[in-house]
C-alpha atoms as a PDB file:
ATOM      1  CA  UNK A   1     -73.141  52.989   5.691  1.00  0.00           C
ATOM      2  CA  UNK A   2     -72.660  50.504   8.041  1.00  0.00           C
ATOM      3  CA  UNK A   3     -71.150  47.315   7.660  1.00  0.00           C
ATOM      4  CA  UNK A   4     -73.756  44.053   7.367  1.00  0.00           C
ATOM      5  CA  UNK A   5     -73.935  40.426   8.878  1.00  0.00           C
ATOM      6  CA  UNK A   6     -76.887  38.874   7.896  1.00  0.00           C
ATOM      7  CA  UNK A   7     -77.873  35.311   9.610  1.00  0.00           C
ATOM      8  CA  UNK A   8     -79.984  32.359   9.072  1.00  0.00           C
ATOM      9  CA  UNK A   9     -80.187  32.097  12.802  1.00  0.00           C
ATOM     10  CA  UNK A  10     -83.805  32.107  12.948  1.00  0.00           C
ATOM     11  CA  UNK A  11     -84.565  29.238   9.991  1.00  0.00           C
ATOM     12  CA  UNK A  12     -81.685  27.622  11.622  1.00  0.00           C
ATOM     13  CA  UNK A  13     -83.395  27.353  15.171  1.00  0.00           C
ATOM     14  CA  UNK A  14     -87.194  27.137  13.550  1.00  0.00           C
ATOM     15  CA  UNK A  15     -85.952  23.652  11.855  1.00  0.00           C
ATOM     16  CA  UNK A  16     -84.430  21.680  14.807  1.00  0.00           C
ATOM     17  CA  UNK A  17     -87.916  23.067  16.790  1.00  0.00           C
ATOM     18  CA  UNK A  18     -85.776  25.133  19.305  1.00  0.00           C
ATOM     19  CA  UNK A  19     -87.456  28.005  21.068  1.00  0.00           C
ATOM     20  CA  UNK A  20     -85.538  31.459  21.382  1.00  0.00           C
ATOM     21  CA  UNK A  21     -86.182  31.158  24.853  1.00  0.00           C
ATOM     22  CA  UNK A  22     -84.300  27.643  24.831  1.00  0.00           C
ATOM     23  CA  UNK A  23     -81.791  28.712  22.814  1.00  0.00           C
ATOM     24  CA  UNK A  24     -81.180  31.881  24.741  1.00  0.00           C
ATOM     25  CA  UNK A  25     -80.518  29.760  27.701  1.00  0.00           C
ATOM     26  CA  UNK A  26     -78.103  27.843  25.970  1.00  0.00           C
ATOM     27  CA  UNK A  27     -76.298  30.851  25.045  1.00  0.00           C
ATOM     28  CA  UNK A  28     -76.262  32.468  28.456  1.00  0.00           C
ATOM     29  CA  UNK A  29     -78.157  35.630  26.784  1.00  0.00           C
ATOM     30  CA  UNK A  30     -81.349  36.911  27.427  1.00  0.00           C
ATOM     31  CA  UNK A  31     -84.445  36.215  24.541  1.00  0.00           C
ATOM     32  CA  UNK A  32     -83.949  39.663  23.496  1.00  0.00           C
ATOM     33  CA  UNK A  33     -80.611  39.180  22.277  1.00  0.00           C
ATOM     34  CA  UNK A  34     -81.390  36.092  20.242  1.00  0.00           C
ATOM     35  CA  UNK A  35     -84.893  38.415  18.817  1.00  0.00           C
ATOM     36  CA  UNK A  36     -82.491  41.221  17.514  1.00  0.00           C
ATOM     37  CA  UNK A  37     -79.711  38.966  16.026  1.00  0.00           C
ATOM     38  CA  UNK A  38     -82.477  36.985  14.303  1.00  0.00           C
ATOM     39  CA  UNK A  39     -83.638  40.749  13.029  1.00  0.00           C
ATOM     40  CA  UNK A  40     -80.422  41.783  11.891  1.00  0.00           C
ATOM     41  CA  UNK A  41     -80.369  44.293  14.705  1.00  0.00           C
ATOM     42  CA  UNK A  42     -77.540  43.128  16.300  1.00  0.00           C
ATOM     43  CA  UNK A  43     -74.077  41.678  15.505  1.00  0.00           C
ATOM     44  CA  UNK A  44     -72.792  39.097  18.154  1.00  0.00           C
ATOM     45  CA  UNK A  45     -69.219  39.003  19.858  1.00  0.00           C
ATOM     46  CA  UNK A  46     -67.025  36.628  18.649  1.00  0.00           C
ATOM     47  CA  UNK A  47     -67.785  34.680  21.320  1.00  0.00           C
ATOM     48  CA  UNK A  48     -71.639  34.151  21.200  1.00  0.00           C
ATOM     49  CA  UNK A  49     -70.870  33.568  17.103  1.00  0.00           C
ATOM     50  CA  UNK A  50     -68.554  30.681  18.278  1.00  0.00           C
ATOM     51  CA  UNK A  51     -71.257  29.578  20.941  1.00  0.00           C
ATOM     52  CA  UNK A  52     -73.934  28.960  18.495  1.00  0.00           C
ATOM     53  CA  UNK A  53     -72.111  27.671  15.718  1.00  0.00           C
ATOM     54  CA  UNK A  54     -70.804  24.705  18.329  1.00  0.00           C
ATOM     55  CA  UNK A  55     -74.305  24.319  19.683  1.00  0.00           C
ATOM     56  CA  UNK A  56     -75.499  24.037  15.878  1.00  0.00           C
ATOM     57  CA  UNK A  57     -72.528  21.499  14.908  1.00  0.00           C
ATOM     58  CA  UNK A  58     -72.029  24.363  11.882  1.00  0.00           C
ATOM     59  CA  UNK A  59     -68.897  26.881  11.233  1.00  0.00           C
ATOM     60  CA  UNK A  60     -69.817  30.300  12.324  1.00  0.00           C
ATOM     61  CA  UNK A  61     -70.078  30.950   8.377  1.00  0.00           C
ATOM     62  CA  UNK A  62     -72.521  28.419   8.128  1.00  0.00           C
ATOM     63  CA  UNK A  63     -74.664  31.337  10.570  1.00  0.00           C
ATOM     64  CA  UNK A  64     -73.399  34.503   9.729  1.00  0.00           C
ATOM     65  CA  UNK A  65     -73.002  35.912   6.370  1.00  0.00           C
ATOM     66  CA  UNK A  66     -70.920  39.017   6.412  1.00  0.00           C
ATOM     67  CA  UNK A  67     -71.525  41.494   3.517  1.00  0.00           C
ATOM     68  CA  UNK A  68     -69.289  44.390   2.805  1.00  0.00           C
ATOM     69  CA  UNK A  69     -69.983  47.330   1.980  1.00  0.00           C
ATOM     70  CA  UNK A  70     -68.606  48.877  -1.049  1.00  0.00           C
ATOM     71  CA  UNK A  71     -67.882  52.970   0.099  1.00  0.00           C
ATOM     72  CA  UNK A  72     -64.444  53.939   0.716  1.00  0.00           C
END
C-alpha cells in the first residue's frame, strides 16, 4: 500500500477566498496540479510544500498531514 499525505489545502484556500487558478499562479504550477493535491492525487516536492506553506504564513505540517502506513 502506498504511503499517504493527506492536506487541508483546499479548506485552507476556500477560507482566505483564493481561487485555484490564483493560487496556482502563485505557485508557478498549472490549476491541475493544485486540483489533484487538493484530491489527494498527488504528493508535492518539497519545494511546492515549502511554497505554499510560506504563501499561507503556516508550517508545511500545518498543510500536509503525512500518515504511515503500517505493512512491513
Amino acid at each position: 500500500m502506498a504511503e499517504k499525505v493527506k492536506n487541508n489545502l483546499e479548506a485552507l484556500r476556500k477560507s482566505r477566498g483564493i481561487s485555484q487558478e490564483e493560487l496556482a499562479g502563485a505557485m508557478e504550477v498549472s490549476r491541475q496540479t493544485i486540483i489533484s493535491l487538493e484530491k489527494g492525487k498527488y504528493n508535492p516536492s518539497i519545494i511546492l510544500a515549502f511554497k505554499l506553506a510560506h504563501y499561507f504564513g503556516l508550517r508545511i505540517e500545518e498543510i500536509f498531514i503525512y500518515e504511515p502506513t503500517n505493512d512491513k
